[in-house]
N, C-alpha and C. Protein backbone atom coordinates (compact mmCIF):
# COMPACT_ATOMS: atom_id res chain seq x y z
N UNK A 1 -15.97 -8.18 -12.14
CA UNK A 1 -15.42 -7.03 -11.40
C UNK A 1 -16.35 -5.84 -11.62
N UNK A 2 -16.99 -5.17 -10.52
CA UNK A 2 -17.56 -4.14 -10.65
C UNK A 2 -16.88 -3.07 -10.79
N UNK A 3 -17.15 -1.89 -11.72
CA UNK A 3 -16.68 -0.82 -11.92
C UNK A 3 -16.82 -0.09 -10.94
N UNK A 4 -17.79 0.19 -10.07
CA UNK A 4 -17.88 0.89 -8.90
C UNK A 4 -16.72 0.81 -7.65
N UNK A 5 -16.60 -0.58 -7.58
CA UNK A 5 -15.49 -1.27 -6.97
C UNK A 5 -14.12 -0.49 -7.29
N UNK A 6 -13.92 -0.82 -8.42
CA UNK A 6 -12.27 -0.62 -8.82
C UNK A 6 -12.29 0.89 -8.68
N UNK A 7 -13.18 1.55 -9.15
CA UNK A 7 -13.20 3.11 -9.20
C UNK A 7 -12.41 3.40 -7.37
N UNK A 8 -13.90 3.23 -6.70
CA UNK A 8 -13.34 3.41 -4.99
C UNK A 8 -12.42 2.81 -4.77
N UNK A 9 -11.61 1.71 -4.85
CA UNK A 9 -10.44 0.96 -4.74
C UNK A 9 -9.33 2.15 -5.60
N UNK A 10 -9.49 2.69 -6.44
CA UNK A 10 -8.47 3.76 -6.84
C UNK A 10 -8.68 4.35 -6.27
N UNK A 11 -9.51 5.25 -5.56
CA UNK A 11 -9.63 6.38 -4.99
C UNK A 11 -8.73 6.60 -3.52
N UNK A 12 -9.21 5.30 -2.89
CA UNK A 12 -8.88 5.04 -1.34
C UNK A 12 -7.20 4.73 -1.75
N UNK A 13 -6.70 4.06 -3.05
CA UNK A 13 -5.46 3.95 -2.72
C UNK A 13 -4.43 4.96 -3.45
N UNK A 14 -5.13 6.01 -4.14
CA UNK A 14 -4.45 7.37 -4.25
C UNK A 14 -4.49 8.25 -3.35
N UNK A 15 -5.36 8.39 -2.26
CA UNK A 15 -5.46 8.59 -1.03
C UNK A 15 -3.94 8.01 -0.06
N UNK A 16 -4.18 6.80 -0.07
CA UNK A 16 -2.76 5.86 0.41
C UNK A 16 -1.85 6.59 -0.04
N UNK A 17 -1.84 6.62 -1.65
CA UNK A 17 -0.83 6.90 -2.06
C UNK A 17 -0.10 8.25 -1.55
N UNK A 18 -0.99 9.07 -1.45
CA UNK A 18 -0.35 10.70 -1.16
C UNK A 18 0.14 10.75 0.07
N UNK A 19 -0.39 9.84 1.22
CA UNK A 19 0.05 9.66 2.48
C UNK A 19 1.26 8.68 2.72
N UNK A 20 1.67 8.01 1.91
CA UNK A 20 2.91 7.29 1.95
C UNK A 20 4.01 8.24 1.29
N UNK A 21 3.75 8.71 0.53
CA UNK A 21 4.85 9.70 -0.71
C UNK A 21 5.42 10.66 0.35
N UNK A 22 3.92 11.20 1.27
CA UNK A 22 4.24 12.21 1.77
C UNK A 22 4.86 12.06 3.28
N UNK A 23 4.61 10.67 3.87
CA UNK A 23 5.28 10.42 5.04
C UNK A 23 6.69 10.10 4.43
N UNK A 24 6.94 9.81 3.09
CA UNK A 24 8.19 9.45 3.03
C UNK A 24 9.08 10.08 3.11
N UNK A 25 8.83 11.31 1.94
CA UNK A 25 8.89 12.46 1.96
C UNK A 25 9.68 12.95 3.32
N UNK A 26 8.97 13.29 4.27
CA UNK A 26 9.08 13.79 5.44
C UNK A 26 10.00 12.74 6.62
N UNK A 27 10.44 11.66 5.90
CA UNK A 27 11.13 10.91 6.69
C UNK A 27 12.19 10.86 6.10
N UNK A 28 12.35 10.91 4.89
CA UNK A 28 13.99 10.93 4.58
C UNK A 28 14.80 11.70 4.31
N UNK A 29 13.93 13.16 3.89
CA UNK A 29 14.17 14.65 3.80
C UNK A 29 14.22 15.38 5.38
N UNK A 30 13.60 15.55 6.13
CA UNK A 30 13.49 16.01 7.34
C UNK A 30 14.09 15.27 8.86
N UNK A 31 13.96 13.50 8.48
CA UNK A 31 14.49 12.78 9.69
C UNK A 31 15.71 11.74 9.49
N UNK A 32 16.04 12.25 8.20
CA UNK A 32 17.12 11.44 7.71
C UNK A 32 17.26 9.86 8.06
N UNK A 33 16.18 9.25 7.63
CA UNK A 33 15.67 7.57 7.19
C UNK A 33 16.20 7.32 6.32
N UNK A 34 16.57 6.24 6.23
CA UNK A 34 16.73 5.73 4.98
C UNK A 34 15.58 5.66 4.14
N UNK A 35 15.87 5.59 2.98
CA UNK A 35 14.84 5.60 1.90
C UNK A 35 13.68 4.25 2.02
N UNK A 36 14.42 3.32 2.14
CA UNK A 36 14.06 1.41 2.98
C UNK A 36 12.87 1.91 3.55
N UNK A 37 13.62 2.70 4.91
CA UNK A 37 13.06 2.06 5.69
C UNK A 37 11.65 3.12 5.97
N UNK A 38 11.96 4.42 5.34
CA UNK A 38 10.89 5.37 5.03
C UNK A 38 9.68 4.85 4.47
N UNK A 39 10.15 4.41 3.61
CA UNK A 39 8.77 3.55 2.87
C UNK A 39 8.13 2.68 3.44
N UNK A 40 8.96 2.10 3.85
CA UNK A 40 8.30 0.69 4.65
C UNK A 40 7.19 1.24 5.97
N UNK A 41 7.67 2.17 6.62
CA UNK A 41 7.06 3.33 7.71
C UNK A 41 5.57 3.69 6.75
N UNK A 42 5.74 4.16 5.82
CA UNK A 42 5.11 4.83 5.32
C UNK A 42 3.74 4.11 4.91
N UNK A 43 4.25 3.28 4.23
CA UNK A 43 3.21 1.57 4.23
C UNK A 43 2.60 1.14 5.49
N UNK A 44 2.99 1.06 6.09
CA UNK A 44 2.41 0.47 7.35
C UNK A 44 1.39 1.46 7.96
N UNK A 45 1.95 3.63 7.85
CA UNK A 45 1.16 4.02 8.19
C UNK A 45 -0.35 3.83 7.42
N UNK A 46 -0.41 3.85 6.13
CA UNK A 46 -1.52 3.26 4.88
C UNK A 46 -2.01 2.12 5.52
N UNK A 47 -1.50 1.31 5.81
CA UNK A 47 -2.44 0.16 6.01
C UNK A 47 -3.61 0.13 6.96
N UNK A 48 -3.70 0.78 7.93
CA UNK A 48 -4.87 0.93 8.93
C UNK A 48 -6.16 1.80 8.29
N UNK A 49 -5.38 2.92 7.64
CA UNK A 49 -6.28 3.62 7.28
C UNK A 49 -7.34 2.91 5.58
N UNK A 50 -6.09 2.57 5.09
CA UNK A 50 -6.54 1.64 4.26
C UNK A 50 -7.47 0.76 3.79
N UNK A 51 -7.32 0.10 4.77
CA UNK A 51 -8.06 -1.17 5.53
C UNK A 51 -9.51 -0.64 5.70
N UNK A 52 -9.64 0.04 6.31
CA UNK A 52 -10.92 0.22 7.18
C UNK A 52 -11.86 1.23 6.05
N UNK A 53 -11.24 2.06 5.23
CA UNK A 53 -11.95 2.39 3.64
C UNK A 53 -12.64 1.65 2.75
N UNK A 54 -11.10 0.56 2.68
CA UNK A 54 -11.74 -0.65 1.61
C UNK A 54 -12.72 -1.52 1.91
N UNK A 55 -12.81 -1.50 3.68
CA UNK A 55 -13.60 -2.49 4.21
C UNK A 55 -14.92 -1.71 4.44
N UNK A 56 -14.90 -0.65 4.61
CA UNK A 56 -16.52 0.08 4.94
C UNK A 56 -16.93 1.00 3.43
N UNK A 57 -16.38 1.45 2.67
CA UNK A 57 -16.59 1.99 1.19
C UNK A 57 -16.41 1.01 0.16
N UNK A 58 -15.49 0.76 -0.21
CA UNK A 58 -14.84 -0.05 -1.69
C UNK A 58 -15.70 -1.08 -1.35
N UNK A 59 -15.13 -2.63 -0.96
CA UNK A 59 -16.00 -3.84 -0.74
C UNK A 59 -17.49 -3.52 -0.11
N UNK A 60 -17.97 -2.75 0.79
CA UNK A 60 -18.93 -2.74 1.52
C UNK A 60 -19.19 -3.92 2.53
N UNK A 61 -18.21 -4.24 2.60
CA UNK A 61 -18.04 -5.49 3.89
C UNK A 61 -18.61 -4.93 5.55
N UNK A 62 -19.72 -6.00 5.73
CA UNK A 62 -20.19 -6.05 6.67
C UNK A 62 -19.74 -6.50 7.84
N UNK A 63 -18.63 -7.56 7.52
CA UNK A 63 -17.83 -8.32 8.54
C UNK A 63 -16.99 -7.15 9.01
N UNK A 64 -16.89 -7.61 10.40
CA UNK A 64 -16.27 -6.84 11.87
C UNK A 64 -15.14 -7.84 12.08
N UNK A 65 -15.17 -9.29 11.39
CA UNK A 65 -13.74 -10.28 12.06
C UNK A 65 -12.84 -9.76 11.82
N UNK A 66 -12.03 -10.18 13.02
CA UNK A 66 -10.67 -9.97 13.43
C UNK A 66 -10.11 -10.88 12.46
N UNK A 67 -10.35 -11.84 11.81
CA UNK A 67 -9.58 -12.98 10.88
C UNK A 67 -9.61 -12.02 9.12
N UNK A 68 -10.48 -11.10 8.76
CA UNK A 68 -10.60 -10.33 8.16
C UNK A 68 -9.45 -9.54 7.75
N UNK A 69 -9.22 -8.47 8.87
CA UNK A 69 -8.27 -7.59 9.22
C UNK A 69 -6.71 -8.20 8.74
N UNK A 70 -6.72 -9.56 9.65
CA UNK A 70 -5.45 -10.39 9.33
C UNK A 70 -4.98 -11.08 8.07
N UNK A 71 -5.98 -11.30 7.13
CA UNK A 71 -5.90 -11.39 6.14
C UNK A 71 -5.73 -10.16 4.67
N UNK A 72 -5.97 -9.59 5.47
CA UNK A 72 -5.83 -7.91 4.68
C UNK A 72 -4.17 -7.57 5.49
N UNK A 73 -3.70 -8.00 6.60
CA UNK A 73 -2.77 -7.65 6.80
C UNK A 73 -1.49 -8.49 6.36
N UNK A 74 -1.86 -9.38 6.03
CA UNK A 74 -1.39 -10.48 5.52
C UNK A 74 -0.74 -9.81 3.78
N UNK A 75 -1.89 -9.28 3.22
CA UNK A 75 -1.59 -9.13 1.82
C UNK A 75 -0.72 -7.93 1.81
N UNK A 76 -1.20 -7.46 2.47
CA UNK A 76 0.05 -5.95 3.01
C UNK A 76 1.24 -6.23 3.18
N UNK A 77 1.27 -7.08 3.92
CA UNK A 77 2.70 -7.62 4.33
C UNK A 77 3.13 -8.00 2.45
N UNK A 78 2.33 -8.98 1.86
CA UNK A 78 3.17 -9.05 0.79
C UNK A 78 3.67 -7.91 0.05
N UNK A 79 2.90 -6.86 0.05
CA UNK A 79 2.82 -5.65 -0.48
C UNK A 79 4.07 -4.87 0.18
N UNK A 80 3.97 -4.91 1.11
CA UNK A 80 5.07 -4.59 2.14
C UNK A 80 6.77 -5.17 1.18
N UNK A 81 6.52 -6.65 1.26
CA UNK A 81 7.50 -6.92 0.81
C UNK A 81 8.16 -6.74 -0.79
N UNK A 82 6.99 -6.28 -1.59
CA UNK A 82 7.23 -5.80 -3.26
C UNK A 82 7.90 -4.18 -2.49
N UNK A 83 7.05 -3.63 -2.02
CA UNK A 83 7.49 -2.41 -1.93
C UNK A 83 9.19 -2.20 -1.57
N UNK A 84 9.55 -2.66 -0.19
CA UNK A 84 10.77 -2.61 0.07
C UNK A 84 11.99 -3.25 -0.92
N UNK A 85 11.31 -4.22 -1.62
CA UNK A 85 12.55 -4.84 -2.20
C UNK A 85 12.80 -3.76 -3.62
N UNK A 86 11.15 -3.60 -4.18
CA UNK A 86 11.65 -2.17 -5.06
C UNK A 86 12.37 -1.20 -5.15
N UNK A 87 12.20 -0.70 -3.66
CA UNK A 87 12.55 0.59 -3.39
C UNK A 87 14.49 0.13 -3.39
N UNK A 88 14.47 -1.23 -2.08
CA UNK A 88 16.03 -0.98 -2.25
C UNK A 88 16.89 -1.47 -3.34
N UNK A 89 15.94 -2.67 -4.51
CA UNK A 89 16.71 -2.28 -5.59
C UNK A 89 16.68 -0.71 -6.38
N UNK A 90 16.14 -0.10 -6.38
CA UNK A 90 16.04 1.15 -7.30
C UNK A 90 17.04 2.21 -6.42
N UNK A 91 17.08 1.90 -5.11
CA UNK A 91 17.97 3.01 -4.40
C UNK A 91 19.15 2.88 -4.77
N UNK A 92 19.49 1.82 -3.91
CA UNK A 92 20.78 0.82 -3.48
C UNK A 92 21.45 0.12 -4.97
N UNK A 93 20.96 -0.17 -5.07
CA UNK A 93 21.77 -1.72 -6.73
C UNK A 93 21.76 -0.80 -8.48
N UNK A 94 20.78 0.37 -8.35
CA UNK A 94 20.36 0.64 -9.43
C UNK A 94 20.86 2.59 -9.13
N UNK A 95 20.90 2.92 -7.98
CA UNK A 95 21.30 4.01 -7.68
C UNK A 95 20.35 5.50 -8.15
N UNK A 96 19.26 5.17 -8.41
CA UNK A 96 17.89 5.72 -8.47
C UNK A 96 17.45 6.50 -7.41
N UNK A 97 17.01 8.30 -7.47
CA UNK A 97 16.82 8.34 -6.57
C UNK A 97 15.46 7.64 -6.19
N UNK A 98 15.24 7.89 -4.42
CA UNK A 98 14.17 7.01 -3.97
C UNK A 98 13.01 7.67 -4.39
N UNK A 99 12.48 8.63 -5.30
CA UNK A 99 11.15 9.09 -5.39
C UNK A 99 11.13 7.99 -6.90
N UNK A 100 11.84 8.10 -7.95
CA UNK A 100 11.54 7.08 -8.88
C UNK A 100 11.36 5.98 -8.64
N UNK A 101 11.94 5.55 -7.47
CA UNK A 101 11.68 4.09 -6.78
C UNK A 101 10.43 3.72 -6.51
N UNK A 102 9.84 4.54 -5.51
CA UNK A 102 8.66 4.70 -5.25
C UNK A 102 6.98 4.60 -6.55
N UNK A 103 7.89 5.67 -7.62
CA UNK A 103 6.77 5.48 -8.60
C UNK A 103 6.59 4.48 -9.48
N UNK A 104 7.94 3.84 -9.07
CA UNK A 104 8.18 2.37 -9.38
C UNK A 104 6.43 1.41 -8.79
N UNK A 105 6.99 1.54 -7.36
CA UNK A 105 6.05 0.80 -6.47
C UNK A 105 4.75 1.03 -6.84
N UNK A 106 4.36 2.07 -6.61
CA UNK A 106 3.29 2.82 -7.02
C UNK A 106 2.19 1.92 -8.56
N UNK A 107 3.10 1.75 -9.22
CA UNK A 107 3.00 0.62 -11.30
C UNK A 107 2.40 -0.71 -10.69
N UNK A 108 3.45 -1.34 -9.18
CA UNK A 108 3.40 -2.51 -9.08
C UNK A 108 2.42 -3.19 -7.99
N UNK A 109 2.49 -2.85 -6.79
CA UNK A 109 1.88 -3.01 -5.78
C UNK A 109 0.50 -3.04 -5.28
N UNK A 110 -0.25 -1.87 -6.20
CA UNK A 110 -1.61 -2.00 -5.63
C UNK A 110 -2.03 -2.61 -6.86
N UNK A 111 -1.67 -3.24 -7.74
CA UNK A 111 -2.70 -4.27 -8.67
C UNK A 111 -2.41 -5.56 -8.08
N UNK A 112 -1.43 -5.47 -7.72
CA UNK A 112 -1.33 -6.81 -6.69
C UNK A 112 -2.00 -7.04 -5.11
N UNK A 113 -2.19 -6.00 -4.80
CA UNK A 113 -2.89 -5.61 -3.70
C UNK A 113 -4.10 -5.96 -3.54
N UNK A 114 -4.56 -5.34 -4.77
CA UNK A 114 -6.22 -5.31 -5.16
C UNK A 114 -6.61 -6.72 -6.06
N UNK A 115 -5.83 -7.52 -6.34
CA UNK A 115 -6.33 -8.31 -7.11
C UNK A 115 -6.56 -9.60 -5.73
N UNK A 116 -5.57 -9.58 -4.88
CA UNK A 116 -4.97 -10.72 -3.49
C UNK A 116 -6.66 -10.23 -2.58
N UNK A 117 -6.40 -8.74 -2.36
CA UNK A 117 -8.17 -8.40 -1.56
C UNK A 117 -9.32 -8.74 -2.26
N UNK A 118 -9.50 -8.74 -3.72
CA UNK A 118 -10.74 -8.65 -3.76
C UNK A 118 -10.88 -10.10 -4.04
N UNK A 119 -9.83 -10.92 -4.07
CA UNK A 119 -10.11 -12.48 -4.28
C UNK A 119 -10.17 -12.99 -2.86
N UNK A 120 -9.24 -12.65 -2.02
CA UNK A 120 -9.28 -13.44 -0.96
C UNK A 120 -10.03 -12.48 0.66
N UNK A 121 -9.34 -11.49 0.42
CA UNK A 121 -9.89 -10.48 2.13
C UNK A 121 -11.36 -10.65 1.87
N UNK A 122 -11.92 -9.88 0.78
CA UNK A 122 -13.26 -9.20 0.76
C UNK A 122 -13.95 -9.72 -0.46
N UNK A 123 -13.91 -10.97 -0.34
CA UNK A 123 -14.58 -11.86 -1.36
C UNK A 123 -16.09 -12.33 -0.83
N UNK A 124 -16.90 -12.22 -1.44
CA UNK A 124 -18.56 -12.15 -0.58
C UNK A 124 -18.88 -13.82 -0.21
């Protein structure tokens, strides 16, 4: 594992991070979302931008495939699915508000994220 790597791989996904917190933020405070489904919004907005960081900075991936993308969307989706189930145990079952939930996600998700990309998306 290159250090250069993981460094930009934190960077781009504290980046993520401030843009999910803060779409969430703004979706369950201002548009009255559920906490669920805020996050889940919020994730999905991260993933494009995400994507296309890790793939032109972090990895330095040269590949343009569309089978690429899908496989990065793929791990998202799993990510997707740690995230939501976090969030609605910590909301819902555990009665947490949803920002501890979140920093929950935050512990869990992108080492799982990053370990699924750099083995399988953006593996040379």
């Amino acid at each position: 594992m290159k250090i250069n790597v993981l460094v930009r791989y934190g960077l781009v996904g504290l980046l993520g991070t401030i843009i999910h917190f803060g779409s969430l933020i703004l979706l369950v405070e201002f548009a009255n979302f559920d906490p669920v489904l805020g996050s889940a919004l919020g994730f999905l907005l991260v993933l494009v931008i995400s994507y296309i960081l890790n793939r032109t900075w972090t990895f330095q991936s040269k590949s343009r495939d569309v089978r690429q993308f899908l496989i990065y969307s793929i791990v998202s989706l799993i990510g997707l699915g740690l995230n939501s189930t976090i969030i609605f145990i910590s909301v819902h079952l555990l009665k947490w508000n949803y920002i501890y939930g979140q920093c929950l996600v935050v512990l869990v998700v992108p080492v799982s994220n990053y370990l699924l990309n750099s083995l399988w998306t953006f593996r040379d």
